[in-house]
PDB file of N, CA and C in Angstrom:
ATOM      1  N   UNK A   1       3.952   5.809   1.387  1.00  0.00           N
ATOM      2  CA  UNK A   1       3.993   7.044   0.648  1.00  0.00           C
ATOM      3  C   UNK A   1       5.392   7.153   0.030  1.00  0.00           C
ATOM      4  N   UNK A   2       5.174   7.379  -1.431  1.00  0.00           N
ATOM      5  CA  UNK A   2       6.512   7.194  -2.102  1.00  0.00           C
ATOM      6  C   UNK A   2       6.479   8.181  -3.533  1.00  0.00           C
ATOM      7  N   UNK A   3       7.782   8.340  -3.964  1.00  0.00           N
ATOM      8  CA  UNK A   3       7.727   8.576  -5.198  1.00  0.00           C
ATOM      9  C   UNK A   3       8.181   7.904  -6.109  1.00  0.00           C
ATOM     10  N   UNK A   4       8.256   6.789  -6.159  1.00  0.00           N
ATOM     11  CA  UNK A   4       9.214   5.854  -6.675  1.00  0.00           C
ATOM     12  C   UNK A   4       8.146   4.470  -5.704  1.00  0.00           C
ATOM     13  N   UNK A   5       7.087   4.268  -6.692  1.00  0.00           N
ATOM     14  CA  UNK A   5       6.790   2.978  -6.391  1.00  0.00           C
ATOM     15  C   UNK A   5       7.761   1.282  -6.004  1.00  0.00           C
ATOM     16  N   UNK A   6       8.321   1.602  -7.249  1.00  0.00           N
ATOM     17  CA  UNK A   6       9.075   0.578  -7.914  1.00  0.00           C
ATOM     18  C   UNK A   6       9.735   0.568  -6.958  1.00  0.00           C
ATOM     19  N   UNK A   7      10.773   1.340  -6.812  1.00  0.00           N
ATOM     20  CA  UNK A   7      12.227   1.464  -5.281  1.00  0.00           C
ATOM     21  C   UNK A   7      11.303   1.267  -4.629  1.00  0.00           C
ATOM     22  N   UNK A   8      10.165   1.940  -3.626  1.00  0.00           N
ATOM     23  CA  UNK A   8       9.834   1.299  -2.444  1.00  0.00           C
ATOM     24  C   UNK A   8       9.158  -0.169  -2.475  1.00  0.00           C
ATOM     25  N   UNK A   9       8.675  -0.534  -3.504  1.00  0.00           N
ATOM     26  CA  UNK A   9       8.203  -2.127  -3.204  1.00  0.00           C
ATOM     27  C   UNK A   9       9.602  -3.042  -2.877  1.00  0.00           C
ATOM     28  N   UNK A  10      10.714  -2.450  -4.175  1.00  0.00           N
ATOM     29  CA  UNK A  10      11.990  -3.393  -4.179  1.00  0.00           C
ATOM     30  C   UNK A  10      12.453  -3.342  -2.491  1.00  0.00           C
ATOM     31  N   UNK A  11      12.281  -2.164  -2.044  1.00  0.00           N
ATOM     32  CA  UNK A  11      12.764  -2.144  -0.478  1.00  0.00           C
ATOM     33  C   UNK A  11      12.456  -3.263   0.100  1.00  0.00           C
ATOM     34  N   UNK A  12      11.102  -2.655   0.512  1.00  0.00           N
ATOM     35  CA  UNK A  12      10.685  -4.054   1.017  1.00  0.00           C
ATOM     36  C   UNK A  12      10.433  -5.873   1.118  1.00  0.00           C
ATOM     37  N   UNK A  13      10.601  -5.981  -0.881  1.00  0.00           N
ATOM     38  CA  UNK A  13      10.695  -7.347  -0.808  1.00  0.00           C
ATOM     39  C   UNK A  13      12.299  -7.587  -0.646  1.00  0.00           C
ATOM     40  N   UNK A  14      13.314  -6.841  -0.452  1.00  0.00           N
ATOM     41  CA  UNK A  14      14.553  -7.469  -0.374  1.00  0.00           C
ATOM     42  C   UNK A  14      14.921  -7.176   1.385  1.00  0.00           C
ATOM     43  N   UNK A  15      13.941  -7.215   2.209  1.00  0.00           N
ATOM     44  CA  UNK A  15      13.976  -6.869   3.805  1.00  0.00           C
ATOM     45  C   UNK A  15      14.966  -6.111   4.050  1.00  0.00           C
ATOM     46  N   UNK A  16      15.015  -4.956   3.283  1.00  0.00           N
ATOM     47  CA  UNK A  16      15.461  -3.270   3.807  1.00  0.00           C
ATOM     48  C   UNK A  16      14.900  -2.763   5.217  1.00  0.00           C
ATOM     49  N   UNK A  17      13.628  -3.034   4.625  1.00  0.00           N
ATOM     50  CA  UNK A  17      12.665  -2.533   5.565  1.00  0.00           C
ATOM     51  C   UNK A  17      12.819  -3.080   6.607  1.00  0.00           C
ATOM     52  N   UNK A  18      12.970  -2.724   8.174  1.00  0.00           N
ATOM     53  CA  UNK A  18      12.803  -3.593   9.658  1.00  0.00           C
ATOM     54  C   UNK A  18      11.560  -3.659   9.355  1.00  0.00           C
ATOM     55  N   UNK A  19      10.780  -3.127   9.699  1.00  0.00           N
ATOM     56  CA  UNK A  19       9.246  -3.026   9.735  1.00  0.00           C
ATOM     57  C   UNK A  19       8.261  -4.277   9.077  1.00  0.00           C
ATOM     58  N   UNK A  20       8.328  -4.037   7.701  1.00  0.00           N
ATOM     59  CA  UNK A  20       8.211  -5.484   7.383  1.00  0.00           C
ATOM     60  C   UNK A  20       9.130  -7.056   6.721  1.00  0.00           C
ATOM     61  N   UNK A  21      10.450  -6.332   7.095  1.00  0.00           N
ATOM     62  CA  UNK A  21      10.742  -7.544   6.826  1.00  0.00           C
ATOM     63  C   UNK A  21      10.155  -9.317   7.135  1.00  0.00           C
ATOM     64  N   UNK A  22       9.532  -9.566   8.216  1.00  0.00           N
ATOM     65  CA  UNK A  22       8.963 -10.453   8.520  1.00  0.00           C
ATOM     66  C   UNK A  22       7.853 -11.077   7.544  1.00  0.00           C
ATOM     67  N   UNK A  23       7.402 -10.275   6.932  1.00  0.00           N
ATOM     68  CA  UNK A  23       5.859 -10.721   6.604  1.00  0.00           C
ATOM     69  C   UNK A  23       6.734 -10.664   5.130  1.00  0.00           C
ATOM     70  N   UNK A  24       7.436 -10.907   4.724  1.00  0.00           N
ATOM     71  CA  UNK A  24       8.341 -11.282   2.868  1.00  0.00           C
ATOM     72  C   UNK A  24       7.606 -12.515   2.055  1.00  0.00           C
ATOM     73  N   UNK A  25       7.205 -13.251   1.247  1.00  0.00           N
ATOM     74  CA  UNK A  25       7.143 -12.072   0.263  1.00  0.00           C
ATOM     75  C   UNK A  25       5.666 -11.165   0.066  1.00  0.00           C
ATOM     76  N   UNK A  26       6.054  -9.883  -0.651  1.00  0.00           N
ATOM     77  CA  UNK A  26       4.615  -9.042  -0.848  1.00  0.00           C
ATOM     78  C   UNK A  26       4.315  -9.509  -2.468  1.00  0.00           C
ATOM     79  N   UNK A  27       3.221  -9.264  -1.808  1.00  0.00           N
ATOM     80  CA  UNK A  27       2.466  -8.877  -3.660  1.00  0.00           C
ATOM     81  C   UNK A  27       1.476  -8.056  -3.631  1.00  0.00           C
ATOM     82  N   UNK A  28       1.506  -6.869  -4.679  1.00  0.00           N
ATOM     83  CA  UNK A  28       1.466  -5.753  -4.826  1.00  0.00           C
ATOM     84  C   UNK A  28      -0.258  -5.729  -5.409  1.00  0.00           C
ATOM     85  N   UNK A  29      -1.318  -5.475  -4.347  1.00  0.00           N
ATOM     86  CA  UNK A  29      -2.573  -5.671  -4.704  1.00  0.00           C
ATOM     87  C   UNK A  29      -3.041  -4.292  -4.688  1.00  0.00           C
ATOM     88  N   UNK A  30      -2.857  -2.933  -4.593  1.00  0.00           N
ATOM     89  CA  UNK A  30      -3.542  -1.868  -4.712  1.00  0.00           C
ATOM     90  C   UNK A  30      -2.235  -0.789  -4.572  1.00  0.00           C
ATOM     91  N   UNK A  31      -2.622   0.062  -5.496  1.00  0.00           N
ATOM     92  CA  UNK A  31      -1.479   1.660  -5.320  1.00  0.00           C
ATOM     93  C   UNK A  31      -2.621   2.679  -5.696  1.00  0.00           C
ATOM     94  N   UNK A  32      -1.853   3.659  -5.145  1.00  0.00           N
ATOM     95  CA  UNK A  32      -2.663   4.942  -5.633  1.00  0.00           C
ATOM     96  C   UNK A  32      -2.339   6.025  -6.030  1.00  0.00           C
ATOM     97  N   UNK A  33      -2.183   6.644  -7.099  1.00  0.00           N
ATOM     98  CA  UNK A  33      -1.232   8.304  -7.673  1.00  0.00           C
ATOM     99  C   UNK A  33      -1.990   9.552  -7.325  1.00  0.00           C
ATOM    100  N   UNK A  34      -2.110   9.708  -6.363  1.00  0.00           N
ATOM    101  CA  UNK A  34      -1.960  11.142  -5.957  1.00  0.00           C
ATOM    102  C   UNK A  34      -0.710  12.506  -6.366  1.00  0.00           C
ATOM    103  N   UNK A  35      -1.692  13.390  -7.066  1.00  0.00           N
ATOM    104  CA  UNK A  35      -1.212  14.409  -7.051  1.00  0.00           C
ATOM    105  C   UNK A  35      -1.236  15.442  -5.981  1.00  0.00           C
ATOM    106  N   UNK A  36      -0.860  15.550  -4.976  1.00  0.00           N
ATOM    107  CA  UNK A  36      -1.398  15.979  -3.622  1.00  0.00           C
ATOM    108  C   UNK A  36      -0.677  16.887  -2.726  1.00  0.00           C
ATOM    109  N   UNK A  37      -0.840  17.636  -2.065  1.00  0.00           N
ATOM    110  CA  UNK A  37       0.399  17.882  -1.033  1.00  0.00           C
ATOM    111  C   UNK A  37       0.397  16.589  -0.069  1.00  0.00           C
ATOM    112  N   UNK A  38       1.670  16.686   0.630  1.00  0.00           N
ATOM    113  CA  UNK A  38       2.396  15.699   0.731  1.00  0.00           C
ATOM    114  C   UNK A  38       1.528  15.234   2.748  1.00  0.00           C
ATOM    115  N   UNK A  39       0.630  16.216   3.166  1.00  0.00           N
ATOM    116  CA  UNK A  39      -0.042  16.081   4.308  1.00  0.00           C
ATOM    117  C   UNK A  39      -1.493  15.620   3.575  1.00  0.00           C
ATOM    118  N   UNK A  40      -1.520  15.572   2.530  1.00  0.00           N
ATOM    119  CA  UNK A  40      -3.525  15.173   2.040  1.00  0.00           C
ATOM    120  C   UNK A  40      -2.528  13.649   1.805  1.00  0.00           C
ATOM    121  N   UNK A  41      -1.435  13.854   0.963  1.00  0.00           N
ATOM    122  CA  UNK A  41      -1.156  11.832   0.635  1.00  0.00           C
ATOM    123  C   UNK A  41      -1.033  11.172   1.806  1.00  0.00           C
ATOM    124  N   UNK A  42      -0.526  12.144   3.576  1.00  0.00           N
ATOM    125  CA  UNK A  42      -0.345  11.171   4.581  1.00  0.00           C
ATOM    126  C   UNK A  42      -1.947  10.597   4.931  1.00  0.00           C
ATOM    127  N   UNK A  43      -2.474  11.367   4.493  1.00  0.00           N
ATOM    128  CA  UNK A  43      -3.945  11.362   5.302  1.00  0.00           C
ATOM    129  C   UNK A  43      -4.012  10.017   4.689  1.00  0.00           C
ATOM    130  N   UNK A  44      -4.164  10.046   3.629  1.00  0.00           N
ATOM    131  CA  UNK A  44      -4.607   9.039   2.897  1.00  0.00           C
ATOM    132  C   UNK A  44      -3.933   7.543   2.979  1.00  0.00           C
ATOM    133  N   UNK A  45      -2.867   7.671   3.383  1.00  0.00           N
ATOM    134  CA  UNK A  45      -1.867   6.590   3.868  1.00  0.00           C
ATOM    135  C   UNK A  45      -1.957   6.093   5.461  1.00  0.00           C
ATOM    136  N   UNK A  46      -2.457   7.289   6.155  1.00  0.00           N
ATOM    137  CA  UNK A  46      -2.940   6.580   7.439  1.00  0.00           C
ATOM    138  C   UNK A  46      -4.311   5.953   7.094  1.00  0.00           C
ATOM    139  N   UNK A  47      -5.694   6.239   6.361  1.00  0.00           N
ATOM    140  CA  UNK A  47      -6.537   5.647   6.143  1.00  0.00           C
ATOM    141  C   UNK A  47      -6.382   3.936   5.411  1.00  0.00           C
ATOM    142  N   UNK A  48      -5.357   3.767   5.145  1.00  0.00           N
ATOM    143  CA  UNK A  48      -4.828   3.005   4.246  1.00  0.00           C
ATOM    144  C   UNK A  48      -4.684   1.829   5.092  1.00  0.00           C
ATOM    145  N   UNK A  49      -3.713   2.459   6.400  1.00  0.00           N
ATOM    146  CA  UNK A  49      -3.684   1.941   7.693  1.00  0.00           C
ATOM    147  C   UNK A  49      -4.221   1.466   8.600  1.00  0.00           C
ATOM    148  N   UNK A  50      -5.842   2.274   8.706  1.00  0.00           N
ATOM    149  CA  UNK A  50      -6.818   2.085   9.597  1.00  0.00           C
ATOM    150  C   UNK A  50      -7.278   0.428   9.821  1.00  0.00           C
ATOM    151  N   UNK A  51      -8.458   0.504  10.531  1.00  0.00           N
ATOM    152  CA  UNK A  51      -8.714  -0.510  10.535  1.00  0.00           C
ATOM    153  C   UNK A  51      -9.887  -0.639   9.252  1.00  0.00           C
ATOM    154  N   UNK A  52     -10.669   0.023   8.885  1.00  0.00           N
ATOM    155  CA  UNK A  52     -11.394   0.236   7.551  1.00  0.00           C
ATOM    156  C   UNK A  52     -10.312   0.093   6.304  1.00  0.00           C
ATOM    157  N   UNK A  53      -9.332   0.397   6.372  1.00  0.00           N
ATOM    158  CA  UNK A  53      -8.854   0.897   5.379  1.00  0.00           C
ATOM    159  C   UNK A  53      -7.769  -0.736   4.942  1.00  0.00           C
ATOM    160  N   UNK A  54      -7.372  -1.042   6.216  1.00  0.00           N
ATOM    161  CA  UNK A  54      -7.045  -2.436   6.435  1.00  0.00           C
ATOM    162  C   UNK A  54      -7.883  -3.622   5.494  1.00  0.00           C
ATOM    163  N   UNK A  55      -9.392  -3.666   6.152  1.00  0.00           N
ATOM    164  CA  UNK A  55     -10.753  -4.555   6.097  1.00  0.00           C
ATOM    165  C   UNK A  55     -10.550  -4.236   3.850  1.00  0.00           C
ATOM    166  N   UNK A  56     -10.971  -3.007   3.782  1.00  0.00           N
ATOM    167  CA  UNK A  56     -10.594  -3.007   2.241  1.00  0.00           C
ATOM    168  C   UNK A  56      -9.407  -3.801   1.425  1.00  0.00           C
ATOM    169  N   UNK A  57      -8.560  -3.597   2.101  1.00  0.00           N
ATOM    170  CA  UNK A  57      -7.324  -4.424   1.449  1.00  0.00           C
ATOM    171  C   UNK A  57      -7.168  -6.027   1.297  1.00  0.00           C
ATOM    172  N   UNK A  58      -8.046  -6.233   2.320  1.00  0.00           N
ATOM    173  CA  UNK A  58      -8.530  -7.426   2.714  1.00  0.00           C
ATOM    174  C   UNK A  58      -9.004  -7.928   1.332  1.00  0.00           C
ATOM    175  N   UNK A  59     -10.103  -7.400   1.534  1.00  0.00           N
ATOM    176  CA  UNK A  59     -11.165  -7.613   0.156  1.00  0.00           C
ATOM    177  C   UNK A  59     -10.765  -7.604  -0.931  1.00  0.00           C
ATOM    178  N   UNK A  60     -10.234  -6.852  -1.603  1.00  0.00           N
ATOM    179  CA  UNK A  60      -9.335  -6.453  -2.892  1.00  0.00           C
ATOM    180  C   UNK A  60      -7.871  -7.743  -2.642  1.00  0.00           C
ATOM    181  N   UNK A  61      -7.443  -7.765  -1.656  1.00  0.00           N
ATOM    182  CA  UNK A  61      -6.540  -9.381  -2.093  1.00  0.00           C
ATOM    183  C   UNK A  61      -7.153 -10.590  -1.790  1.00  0.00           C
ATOM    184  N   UNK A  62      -8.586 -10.743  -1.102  1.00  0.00           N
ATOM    185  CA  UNK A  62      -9.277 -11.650  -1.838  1.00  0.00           C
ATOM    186  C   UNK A  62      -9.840 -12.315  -3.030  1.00  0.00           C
ATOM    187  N   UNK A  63     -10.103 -10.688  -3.474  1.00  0.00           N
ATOM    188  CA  UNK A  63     -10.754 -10.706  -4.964  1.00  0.00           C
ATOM    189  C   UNK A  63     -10.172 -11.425  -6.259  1.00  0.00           C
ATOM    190  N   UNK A  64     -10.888 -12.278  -6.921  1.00  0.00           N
ATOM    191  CA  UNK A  64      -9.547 -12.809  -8.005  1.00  0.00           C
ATOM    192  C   UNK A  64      -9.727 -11.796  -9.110  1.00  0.00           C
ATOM    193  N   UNK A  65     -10.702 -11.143  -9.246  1.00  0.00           N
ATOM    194  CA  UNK A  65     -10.624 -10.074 -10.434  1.00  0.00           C
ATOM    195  C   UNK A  65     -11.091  -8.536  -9.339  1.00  0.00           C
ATOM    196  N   UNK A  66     -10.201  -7.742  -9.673  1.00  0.00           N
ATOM    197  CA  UNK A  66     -10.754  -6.129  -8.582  1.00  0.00           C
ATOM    198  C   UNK A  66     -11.023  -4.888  -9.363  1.00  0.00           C
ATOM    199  N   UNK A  67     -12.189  -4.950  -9.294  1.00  0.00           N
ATOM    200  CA  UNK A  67     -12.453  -3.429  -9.871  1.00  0.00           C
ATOM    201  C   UNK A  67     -12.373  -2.528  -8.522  1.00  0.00           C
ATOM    202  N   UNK A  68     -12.095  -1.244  -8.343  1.00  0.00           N
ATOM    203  CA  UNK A  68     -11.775  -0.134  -7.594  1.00  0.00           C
ATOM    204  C   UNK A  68     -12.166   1.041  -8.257  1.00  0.00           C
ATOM    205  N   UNK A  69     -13.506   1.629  -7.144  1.00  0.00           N
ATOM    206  CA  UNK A  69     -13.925   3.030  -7.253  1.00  0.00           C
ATOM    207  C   UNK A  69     -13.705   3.472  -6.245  1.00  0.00           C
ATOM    208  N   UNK A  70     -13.937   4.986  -6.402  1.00  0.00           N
ATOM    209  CA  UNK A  70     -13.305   5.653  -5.123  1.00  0.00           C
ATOM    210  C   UNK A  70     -14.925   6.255  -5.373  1.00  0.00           C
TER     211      UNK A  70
END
């Protein structure tokens, strides 16, 4: 959860981040712009997290072409 996509990806691929520094480099397979209060974007960022929400991400950086509906 960010406002500044850009700064938080750069975080992480330059291992700012403890968290993931390990797993370097990323590539950037799904974002999402929410206009939201800032407890509906966590929601949505723990789902992101889940294990469903995980299994999706999966899929979508399998995919060589990704369409995404909500």
């Amino acid at each position: 959860m960010t406002e500044s996509l850009e700064e938080r990806f750069e975080r992480h691929q330059s291992g700012r981040e403890r968290t993931t520094k390990a797993y370097r480099p990323f590539k950037l397979i799904f974002s999402e712009a929410l206009d939201v209060e800032r407890k509906v974007a966590r929601k949505r960022e723990k789902y992101w997290k889940s294990g469903i929400g995980k299994e999706k991400l999966r899929q979508l950086r399998d995919q060589k072409y990704i369409t995404f509906t909500k």
